[in-house]
Protein backbone atom coordinates (compact mmCIF):
# COMPACT_ATOMS: atom_id res chain seq x y z
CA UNK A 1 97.48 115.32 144.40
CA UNK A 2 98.15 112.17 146.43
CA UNK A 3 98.14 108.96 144.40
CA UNK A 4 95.12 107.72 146.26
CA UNK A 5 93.28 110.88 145.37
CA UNK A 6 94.38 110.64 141.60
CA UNK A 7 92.95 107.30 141.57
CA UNK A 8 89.78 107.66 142.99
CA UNK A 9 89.24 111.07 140.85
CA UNK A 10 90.00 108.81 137.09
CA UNK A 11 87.95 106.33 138.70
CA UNK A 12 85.22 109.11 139.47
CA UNK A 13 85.62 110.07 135.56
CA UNK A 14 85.57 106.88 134.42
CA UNK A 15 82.37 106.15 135.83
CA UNK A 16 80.24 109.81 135.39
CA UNK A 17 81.85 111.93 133.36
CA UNK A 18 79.45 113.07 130.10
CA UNK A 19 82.27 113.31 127.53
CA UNK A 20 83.20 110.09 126.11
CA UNK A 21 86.84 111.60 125.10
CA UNK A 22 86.85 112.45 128.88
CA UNK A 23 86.25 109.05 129.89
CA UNK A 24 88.63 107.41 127.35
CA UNK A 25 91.66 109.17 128.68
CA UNK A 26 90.49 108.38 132.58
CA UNK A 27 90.34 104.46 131.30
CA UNK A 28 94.05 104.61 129.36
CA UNK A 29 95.16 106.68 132.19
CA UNK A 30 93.87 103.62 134.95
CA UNK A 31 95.68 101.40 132.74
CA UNK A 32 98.75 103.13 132.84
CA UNK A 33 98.16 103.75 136.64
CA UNK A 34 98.76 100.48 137.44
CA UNK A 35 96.15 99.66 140.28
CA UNK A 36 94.27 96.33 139.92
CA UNK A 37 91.68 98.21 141.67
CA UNK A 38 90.66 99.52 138.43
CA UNK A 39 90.29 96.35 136.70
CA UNK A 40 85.80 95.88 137.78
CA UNK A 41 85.20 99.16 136.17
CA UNK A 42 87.08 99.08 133.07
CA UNK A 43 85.26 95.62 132.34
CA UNK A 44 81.91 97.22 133.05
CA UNK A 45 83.06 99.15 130.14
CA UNK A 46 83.46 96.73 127.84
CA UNK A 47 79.89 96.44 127.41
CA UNK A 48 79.16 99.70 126.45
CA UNK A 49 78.51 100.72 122.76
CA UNK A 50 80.75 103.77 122.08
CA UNK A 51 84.17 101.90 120.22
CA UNK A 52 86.44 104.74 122.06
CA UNK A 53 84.99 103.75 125.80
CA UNK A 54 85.37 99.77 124.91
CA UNK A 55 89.24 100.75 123.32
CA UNK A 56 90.49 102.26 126.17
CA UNK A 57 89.05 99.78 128.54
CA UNK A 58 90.76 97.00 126.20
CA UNK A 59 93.45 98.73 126.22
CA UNK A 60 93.90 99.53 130.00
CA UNK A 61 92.56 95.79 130.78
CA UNK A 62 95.80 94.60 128.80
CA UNK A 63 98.45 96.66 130.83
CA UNK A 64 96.64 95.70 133.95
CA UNK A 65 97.54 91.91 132.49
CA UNK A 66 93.78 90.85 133.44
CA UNK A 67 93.84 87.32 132.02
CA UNK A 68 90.43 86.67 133.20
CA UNK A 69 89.29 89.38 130.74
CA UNK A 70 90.85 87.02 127.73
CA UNK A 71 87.44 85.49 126.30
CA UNK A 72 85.87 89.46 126.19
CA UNK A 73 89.18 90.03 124.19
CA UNK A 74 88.15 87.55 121.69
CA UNK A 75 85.20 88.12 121.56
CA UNK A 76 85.74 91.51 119.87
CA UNK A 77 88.05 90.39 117.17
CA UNK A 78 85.21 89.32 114.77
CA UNK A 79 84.36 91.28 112.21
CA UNK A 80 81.06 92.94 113.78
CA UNK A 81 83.04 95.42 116.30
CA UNK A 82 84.66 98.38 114.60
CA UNK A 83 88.23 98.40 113.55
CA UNK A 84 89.47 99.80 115.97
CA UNK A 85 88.46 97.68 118.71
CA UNK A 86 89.32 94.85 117.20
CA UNK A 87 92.81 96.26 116.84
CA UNK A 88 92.64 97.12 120.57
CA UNK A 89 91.82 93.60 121.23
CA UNK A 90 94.78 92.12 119.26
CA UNK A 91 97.00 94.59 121.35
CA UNK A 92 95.75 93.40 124.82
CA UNK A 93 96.30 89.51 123.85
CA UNK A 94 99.89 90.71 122.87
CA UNK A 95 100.41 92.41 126.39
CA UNK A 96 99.02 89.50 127.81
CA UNK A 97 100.82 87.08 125.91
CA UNK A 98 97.95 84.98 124.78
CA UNK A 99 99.29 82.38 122.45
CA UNK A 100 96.20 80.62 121.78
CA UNK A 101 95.28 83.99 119.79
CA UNK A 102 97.54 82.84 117.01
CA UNK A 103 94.69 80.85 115.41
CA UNK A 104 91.94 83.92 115.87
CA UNK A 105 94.88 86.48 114.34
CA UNK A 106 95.67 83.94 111.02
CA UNK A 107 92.18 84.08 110.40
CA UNK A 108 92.09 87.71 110.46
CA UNK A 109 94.74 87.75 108.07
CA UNK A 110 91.90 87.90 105.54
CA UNK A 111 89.70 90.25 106.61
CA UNK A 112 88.59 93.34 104.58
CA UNK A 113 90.27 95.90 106.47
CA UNK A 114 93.66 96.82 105.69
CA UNK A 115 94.49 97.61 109.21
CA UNK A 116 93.07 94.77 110.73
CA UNK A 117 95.10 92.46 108.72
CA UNK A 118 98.59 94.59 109.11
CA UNK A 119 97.53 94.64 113.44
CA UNK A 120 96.90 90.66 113.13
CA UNK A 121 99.72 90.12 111.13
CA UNK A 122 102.11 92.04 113.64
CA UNK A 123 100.40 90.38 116.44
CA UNK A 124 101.57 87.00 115.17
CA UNK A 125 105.09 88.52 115.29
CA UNK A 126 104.26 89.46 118.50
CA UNK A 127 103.32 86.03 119.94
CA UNK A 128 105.91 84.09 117.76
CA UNK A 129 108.94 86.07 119.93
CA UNK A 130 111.65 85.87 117.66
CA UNK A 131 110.90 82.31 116.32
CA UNK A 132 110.70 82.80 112.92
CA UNK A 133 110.01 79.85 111.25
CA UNK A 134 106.54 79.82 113.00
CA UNK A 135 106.19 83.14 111.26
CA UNK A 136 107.42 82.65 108.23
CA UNK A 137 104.83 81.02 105.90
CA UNK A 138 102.07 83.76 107.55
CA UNK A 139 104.98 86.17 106.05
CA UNK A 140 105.01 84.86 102.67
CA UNK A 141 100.89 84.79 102.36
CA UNK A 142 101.28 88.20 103.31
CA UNK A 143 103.28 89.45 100.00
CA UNK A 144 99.77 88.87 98.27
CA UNK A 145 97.99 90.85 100.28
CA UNK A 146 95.51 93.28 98.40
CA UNK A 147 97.05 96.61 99.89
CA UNK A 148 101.38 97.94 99.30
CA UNK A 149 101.94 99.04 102.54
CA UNK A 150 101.02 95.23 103.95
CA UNK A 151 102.81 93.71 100.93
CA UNK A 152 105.66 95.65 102.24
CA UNK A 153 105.75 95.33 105.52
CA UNK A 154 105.78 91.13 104.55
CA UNK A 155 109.00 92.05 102.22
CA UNK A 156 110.99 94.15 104.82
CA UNK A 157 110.49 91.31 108.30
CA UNK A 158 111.22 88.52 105.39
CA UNK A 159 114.49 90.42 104.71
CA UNK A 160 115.35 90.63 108.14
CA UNK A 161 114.69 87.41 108.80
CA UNK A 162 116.95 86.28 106.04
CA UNK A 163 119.46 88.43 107.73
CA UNK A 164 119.18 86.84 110.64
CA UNK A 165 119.28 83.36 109.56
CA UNK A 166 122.77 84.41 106.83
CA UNK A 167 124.21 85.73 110.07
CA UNK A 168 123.77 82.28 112.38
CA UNK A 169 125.03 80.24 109.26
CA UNK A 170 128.01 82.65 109.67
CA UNK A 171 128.62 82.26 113.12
């Protein structure tokens, strides 16, 4: 199949296919297609109500870098979007390098879920590229976080960052 065909077929899918599954792989697989062609009718999806549709459009929106679609990104990290979409959105302001997220992902350092927090915690990461004293204090709030697995996830970047900073007083 020619690449124009391929596109215009997920683009086909996107838009008319019944299965929702369907749908979600012909959004991730625009994404990963790489045509800014595909950008109008993945952000017609992000108004739809099924949480795998609007994932995969986030998801595809933030490989395709489409900045403009940064205030729809936001919008879905509050609380009243699923879980998962609101992990999708932290993932597409990573890919598109959104720093002014930073604020939006400390606050959902205290949200219920444990996932959420654990995404928005390695989103700040994420943003901070390699600067870890911007990171550091979010780190340490972290070791009191209500769930292990977060708790350690805080403890093992901590001790890498102390690695890090024992090695440059080395050098």
């Amino acid at each position: 199949m020619r690449e124009d065909d391929k596109f215009a077929s997920l683009l086909q899918t996107l838009e008319s296919a019944s299965s929702i599954l369907t749908r979600s792989i012909a959004a991730l697989e625009l994404g990963d297609f790489g045509d800014l062609h595909a950008i109008a009718p993945l952000r017609k999806c992000l108004d739809e109500t099924d949480r795998e549709i609007v994932g995969s459009a986030i998801q595809a929106l933030g490989k395709l870098k489409d900045n403009e679609s940064i205030l729809r990104f936001l919008s879905f990290l509050d609380n009243s979007h699923h879980k998962w979409v609101r992990i999708d959105a932290i993932g597409a302001l990573c890919n598109l390098n959104y720093l002014l997220a930073e604020d939006y992902f400390r606050k959902m350092l205290d949200d219920a879920d444990n996932d959420v927090r654990l995404h928005a915690m390695m989103g700040l990461l994420t943003l901070s590229d390699g600067k870890w004293s911007e990171i550091k204090a979010d780190l340490v709030k972290f070791l009191s976080d209500p769930y292990a697995a977060n708790r350690e996830f805080a403890q093992n970047k901590l001790d890498f960052i102390k690695i890090l900073e024992d090695h440059q007083k080395n050098l």
